[in-house]
Protein backbone atom coordinates (compact mmCIF):
# COMPACT_ATOMS: atom_id res chain seq x y z
CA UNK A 1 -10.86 -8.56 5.29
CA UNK A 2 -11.58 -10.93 2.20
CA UNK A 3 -12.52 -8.98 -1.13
CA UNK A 4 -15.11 -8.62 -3.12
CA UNK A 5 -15.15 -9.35 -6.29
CA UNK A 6 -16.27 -5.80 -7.23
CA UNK A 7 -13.28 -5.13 -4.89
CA UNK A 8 -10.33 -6.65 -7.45
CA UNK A 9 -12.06 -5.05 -10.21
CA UNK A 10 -12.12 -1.49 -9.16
CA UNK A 11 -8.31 -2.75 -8.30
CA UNK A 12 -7.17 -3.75 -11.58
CA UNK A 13 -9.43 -0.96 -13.04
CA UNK A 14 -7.30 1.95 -10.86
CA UNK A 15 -3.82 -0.03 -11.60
CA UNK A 16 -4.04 0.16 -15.18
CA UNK A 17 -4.54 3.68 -14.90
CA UNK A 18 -2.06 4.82 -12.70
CA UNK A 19 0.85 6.98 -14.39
CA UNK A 20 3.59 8.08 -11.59
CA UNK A 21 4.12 7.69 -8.55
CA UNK A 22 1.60 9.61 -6.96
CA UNK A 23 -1.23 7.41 -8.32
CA UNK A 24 0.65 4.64 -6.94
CA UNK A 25 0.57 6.16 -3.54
CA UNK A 26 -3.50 6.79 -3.77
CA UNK A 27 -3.94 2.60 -5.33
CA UNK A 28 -1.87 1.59 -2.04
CA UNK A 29 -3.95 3.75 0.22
CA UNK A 30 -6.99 2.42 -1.23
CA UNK A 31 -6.01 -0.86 -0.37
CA UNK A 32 -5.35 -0.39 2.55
CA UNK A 33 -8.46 1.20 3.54
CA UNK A 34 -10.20 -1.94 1.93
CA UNK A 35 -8.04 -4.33 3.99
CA UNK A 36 -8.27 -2.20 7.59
CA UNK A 37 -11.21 0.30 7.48
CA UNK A 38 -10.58 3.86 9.05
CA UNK A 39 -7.79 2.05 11.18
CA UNK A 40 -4.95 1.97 8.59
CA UNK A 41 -2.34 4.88 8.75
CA UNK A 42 -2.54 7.50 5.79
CA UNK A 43 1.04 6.45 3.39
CA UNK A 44 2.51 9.70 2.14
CA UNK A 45 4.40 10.66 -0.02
CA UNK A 46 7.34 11.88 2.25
CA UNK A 47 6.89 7.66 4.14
CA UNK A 48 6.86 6.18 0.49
CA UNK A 49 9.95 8.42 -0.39
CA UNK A 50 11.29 7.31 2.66
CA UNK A 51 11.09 3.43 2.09
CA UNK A 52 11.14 2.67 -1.16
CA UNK A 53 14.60 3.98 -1.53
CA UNK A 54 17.15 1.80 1.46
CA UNK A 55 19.98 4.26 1.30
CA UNK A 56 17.46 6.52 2.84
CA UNK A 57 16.16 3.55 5.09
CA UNK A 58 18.85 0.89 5.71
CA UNK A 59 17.20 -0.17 8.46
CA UNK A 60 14.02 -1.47 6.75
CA UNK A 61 14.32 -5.05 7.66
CA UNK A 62 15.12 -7.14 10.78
CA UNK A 63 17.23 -10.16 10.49
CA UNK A 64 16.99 -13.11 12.85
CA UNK A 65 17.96 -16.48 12.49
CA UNK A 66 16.11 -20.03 13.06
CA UNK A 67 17.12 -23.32 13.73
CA UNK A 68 16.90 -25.95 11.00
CA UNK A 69 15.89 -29.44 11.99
CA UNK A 70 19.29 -30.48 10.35
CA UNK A 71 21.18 -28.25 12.58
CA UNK A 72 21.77 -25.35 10.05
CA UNK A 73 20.39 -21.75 10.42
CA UNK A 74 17.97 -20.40 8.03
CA UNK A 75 17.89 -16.16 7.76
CA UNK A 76 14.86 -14.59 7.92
CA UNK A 77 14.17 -10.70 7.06
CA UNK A 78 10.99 -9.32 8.16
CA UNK A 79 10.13 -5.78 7.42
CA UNK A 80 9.32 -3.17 9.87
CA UNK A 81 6.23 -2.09 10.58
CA UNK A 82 6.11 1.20 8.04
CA UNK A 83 7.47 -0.67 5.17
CA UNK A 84 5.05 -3.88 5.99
CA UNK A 85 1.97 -1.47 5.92
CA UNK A 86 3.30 -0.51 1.92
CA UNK A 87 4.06 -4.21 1.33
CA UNK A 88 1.04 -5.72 2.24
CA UNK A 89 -1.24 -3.39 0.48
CA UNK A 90 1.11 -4.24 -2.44
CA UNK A 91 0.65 -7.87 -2.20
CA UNK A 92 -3.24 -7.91 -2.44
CA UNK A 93 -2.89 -5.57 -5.73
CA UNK A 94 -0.36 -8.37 -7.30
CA UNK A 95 -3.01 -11.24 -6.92
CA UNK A 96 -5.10 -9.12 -8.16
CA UNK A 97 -3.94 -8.74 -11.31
CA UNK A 98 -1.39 -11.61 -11.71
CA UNK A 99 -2.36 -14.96 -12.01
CA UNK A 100 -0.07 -17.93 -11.33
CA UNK A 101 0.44 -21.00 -13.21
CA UNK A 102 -2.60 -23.86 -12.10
CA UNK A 103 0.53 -26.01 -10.92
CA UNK A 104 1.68 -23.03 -8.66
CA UNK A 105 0.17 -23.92 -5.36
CA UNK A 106 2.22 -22.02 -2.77
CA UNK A 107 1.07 -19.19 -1.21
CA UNK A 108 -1.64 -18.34 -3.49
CA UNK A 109 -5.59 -17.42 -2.70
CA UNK A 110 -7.92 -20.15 -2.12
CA UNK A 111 -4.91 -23.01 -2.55
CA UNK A 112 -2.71 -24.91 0.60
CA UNK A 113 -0.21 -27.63 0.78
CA UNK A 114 -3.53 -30.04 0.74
CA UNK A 115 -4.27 -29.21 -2.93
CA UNK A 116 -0.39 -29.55 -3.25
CA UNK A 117 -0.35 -33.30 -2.26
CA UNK A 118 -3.74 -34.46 -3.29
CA UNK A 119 -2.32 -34.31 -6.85
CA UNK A 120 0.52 -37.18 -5.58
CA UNK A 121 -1.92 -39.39 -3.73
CA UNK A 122 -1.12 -43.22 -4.73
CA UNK A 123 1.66 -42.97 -6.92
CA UNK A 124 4.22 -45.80 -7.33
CA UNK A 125 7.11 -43.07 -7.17
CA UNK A 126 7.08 -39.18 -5.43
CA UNK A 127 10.60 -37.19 -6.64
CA UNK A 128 10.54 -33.99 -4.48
CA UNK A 129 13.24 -31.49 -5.51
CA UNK A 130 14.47 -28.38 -3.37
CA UNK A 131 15.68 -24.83 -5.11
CA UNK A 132 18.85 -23.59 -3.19
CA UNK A 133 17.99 -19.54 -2.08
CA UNK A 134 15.13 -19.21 -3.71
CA UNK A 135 13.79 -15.79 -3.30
CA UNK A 136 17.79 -14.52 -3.31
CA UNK A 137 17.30 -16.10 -6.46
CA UNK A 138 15.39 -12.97 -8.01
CA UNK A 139 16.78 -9.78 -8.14
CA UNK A 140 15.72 -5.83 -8.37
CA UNK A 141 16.34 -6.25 -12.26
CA UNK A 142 14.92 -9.30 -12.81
CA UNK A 143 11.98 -8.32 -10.60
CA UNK A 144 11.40 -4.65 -12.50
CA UNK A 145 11.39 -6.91 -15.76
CA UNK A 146 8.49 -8.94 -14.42
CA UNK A 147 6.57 -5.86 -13.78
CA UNK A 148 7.08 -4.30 -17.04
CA UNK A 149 5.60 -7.75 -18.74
CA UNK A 150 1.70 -8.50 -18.78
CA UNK A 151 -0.57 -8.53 -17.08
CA UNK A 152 1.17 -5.51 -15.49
CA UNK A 153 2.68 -3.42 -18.32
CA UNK A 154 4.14 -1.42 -16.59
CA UNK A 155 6.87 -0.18 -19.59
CA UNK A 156 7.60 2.71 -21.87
CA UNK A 157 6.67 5.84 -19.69
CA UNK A 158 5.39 3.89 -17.07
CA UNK A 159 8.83 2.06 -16.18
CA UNK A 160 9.06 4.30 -13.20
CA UNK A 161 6.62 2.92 -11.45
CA UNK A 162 8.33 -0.71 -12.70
CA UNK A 163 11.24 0.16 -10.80
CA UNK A 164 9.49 2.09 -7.26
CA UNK A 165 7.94 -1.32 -6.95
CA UNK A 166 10.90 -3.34 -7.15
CA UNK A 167 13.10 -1.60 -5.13
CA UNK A 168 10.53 -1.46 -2.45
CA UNK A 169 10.26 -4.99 -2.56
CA UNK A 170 13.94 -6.09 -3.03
CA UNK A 171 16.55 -5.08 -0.08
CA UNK A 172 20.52 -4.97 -0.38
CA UNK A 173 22.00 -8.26 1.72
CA UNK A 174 25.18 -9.15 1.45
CA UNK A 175 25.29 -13.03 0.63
CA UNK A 176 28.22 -15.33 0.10
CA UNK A 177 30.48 -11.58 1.04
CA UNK A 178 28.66 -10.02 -1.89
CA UNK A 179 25.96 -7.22 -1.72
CA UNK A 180 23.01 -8.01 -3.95
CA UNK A 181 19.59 -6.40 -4.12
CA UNK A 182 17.21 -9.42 -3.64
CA UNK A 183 13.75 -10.80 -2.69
CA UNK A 184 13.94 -10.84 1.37
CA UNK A 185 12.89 -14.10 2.74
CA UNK A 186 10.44 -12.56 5.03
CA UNK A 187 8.44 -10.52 2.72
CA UNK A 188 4.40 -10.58 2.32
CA UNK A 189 4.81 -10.04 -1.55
CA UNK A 190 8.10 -12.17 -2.02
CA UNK A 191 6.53 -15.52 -2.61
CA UNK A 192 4.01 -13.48 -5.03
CA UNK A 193 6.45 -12.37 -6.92
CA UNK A 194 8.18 -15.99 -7.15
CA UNK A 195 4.97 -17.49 -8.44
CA UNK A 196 4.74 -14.40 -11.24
CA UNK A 197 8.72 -14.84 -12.46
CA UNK A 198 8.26 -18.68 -12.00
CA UNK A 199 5.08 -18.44 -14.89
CA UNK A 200 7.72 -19.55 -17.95
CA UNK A 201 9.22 -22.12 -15.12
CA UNK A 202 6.23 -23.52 -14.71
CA UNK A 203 5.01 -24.07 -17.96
CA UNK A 204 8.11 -25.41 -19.16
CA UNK A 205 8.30 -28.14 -16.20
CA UNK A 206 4.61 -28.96 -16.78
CA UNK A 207 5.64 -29.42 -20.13
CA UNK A 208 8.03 -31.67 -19.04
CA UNK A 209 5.95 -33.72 -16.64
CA UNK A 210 3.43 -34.17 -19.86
CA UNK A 211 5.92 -35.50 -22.17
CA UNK A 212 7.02 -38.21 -19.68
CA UNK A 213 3.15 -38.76 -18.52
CA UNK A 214 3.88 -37.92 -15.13
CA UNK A 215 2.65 -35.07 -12.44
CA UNK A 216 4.37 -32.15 -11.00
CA UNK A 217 3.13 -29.47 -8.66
CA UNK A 218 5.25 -26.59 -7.21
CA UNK A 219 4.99 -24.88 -3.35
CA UNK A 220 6.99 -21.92 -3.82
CA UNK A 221 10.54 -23.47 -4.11
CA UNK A 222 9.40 -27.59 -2.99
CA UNK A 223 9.37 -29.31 -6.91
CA UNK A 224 7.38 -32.79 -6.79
CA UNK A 225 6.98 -35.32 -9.57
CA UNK A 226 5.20 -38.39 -9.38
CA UNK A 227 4.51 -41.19 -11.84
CA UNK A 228 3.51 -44.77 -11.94
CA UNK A 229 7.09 -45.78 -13.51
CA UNK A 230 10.58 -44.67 -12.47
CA UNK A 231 11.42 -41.71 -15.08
CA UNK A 232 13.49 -40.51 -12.56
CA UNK A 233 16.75 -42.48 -13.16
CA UNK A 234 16.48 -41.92 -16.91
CA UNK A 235 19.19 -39.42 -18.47
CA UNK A 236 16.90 -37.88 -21.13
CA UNK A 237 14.53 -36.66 -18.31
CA UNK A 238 17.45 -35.58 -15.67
CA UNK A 239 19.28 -33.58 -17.94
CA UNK A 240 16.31 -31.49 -19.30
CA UNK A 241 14.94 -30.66 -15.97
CA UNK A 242 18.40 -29.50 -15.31
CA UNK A 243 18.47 -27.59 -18.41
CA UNK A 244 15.07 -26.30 -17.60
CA UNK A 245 16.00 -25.02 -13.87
CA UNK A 246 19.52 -23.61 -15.25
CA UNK A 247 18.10 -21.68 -18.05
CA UNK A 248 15.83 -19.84 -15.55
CA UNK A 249 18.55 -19.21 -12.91
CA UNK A 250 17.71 -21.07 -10.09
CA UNK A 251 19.54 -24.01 -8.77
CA UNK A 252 18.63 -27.65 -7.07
CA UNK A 253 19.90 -28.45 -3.87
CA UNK A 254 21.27 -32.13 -4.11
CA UNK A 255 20.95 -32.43 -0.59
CA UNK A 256 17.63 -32.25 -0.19
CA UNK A 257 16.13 -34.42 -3.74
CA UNK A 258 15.35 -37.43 -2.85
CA UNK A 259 13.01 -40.25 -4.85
CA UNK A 260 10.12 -42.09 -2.55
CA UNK A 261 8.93 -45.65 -3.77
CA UNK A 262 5.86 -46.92 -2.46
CA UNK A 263 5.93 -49.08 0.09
CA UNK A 264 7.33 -46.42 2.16
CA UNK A 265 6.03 -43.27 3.50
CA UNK A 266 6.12 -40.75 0.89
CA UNK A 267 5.73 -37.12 1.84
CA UNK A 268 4.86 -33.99 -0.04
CA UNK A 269 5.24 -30.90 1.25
CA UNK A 270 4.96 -32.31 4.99
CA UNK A 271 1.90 -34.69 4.27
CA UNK A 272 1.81 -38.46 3.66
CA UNK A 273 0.31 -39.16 -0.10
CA UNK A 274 0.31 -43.28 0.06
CA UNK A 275 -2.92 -43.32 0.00
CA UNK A 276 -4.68 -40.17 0.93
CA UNK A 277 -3.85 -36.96 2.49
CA UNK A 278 -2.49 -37.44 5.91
CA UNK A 279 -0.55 -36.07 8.80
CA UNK A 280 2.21 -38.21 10.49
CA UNK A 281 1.34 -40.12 13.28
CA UNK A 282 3.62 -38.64 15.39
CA UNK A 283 0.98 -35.48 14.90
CA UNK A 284 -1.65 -37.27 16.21
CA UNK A 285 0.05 -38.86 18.99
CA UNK A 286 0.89 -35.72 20.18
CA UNK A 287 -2.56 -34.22 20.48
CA UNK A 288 -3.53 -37.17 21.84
CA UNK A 289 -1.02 -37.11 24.76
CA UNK A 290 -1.26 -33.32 25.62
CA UNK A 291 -5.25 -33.78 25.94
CA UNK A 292 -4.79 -36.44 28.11
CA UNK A 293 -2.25 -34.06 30.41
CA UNK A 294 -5.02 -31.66 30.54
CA UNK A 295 -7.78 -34.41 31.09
CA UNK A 296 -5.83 -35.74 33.98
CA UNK A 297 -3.57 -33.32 35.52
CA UNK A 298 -5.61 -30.17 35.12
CA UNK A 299 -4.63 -27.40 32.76
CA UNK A 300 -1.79 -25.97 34.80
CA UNK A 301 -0.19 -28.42 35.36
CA UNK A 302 -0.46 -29.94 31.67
CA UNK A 303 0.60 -26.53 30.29
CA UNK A 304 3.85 -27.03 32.34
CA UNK A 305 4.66 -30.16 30.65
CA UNK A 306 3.46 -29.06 27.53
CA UNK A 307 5.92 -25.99 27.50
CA UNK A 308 8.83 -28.20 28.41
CA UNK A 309 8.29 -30.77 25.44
CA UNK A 310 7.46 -28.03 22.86
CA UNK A 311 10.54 -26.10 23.41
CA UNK A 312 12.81 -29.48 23.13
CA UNK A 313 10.95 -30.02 20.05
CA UNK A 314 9.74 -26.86 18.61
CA UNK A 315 12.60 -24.16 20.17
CA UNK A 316 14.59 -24.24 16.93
CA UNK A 317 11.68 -22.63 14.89
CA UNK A 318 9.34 -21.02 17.42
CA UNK A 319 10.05 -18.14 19.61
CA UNK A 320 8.01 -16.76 22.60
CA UNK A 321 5.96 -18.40 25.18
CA UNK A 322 3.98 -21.13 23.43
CA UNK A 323 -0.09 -21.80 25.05
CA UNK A 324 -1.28 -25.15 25.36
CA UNK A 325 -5.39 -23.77 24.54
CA UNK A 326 -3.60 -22.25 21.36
CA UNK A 327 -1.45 -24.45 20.12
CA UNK A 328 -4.14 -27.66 20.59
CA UNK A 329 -6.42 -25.48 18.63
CA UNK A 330 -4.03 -24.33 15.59
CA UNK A 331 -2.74 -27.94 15.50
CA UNK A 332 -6.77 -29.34 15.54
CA UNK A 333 -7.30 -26.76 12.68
CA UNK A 334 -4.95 -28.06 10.45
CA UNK A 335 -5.64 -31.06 10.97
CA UNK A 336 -9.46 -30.50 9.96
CA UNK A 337 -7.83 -29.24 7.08
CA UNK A 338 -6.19 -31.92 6.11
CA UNK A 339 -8.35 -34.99 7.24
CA UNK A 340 -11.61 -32.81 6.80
CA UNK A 341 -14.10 -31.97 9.07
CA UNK A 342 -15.65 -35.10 9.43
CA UNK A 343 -13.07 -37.28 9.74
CA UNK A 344 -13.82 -39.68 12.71
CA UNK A 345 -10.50 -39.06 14.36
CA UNK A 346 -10.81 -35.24 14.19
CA UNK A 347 -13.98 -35.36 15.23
CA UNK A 348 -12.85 -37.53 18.48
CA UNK A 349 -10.04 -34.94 19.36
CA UNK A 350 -11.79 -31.91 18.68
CA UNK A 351 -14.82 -33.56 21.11
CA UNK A 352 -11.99 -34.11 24.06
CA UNK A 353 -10.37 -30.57 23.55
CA UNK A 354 -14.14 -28.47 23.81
CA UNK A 355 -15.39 -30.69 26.85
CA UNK A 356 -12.14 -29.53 28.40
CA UNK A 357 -12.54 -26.13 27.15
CA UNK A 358 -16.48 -26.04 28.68
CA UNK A 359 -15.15 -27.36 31.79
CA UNK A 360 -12.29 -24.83 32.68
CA UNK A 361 -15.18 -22.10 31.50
CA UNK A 362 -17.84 -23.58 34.14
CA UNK A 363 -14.92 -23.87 37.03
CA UNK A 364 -13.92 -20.04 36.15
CA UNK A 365 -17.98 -19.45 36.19
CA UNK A 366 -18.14 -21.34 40.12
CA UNK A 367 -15.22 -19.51 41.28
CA UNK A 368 -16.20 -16.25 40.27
CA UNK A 369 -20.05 -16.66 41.72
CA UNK A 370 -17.90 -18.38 44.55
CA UNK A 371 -15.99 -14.87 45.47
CA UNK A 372 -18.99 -12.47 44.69
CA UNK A 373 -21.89 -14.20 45.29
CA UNK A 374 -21.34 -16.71 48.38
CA UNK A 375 -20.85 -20.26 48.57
CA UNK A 376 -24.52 -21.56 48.28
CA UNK A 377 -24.79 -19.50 45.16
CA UNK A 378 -21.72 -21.48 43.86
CA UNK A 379 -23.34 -24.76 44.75
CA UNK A 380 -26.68 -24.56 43.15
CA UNK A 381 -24.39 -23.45 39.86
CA UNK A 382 -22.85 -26.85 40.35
CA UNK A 383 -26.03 -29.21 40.99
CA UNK A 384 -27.03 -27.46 37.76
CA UNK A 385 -24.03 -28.13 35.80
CA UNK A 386 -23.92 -31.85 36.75
């Protein structure tokens, strides 16, 4: 459910009263009701005890591990289903009150990686930068500091309630042999929390980008500047941006900066800015080519070569058994948000996909007529169809 306005107020209203941890428990329940109607399960105080400390609960996360394209393995830690139904309550009462910096654009209401790359369209030269473990970047501490600051204020008597929240949303993981209490990677309110302890980060690169006449834009931990001139080889502007990222404890991953010229295909968070915001073409060819399975082989059949292409190309990353209907219409989706909705060659694939759609509905519609009705029955559906 989206909020009301009158929602976030009555919110931020209830959160800046709230005084232990009890009135915590009734804010999150509130939430919750707001978010799932008479659905959600009641959070007592006995299940909040229960989580929020993870000697009590070691098991509140499940690691698994994914595939990187480079042939690495990236750890992810999703919570279980009694600690997600505290987190996510959580998370809506955080962008509620917090507001990130206007160059944050990860993960926060209303933006996408769209309004992330529209502000690198046409440069002469994109520099995209990488943090290395970026929410194992901010621990409990660091965390319970951010929620003692404004706009949540949550210091003097109220530090308790500084400190319930962090430790519900940090978990002990031992990285590099070393236990640490961290942001999981896998979290509803960890990339929240990044853009809120990122705020001074922020500014300070923006500053940065301003002094040099340049742009810069963060998605959670993907930095991109872009500028008509090459500031990127210059010394003066290196070493402060290293200065900048050091002094706020985080760390860039050389491997993955790299400086795009024009002239080749620069990229921003996964979308081509030469000119305008763009998918790849490989993205297009491939809706193009799995429509035309389904236009010419029927849907069986085109699902069956579908599922063998998407697990050589997607198996690293996606789990389960993939659908052809759903994955043509998530991948149409984003590409209407990308392109728009009336971009001619959306418009063209988005045609192809609902004929096909309309005519596996009208073929269910014969066959079922077909097996109750009788096969004249069928027919005249068919001569009407036509």
């Amino acid at each position: 459910m989206k909020l009301e306005n009158q929602h976030i107020i009555d919110i931020k209203s209830q959160f800046a009263t709230i005084s232990c941890k009890q009135d915590l428990i009734v804010l999150i329940n509130h939430v919750n009701g707001l978010l799932y109607g008479k659905d959600y399960k009641l959070l007592t105080e006995k299940g909040f005890n229960y989580y929020v400390n993870p000697r009590f609960s070691a098991k509140r996360y499940k690691s698994f591990t994914v595939k990187k394209k480079n042939g690495g393995e990236r750890i992810i830690n999703a919570p279980v289903n009694g600690l997600k139904h505290i987190l996510r309550p959580i998370n809506t009462i955080l962008n509620c009150i917090a507001e990130p910096h206007f160059k944050a654009t990860g993960f926060v209401p209303g933006k996408s990686i769209v309004d992330n790359a529209k502000q690198h369209i046409g440069k002469q030269y994109v520099y995209n930068i990488d943090l290395k473990d970026f929410f194992h970047s901010f621990n409990r501490s660091w965390v319970k500091y951010g929620f003692m600051l404004k706009p949540f204020k949550l210091d003097g008597e109220k530090e308790e309630i500084a400190f319930l929240l962090a430790s519900l949303c940090t978990h002990p993981f031992e990285i590099d042999g070393e236990i640490k209490t961290v942001l999981p990677q896998g979290a509803p309110t960890s990339p929240t929390i990044t853009n809120i302890l990122c705020l001074k980060l922020d500014r300070r690169l923006n500053g940065l980008a301003k002094r040099f006449k340049i742009t810069y834009t963060r998605y959670a931990d993907d930095i991109t500047f872009s500028s008509a001139t090459n500031v990127f080889r210059k010394k003066e502007f290196l070493e402060e941006l290293h200065r900048i990222i050091k002094d706020q404890k985080l760390e860039i991953n050389p491997s993955k900066t790299r400086l795009q010229q024009k002239g080749y295909r620069q990229e921003v968070t996964g979308l081509i800015v030469n000119k305008k915001v763009n998918v790849n073409s490989r993205y297009i060819k491939q809706l193009r080519m799995w429509l035309f399975y389904w236009e010419k082989y029927g849907y069986v059949k085109a699902e069956q070569i579908f599922k063998r292409d998407y697990i050589i190309d997607k198996g690293h990353v996606k789990k389960g058994q993939p659908s052809l209907e759903n994955v043509l219409r998530g991948k149409l989706d984003y590409l209407k948000m990308v392109k728009g909705g009336s971009d001619s060659t959306y418009l063209k694939l988005r045609h192809r996909f609902d004929l096909l759609i309309s005519k596996d509905s009208d073929i269910e519609k014969l066959l079922t007529i077909w097996e109750h009705e009788g096969i004249n029955e069928a027919i005249t559906l068919y001569q009407s169809l036509k």
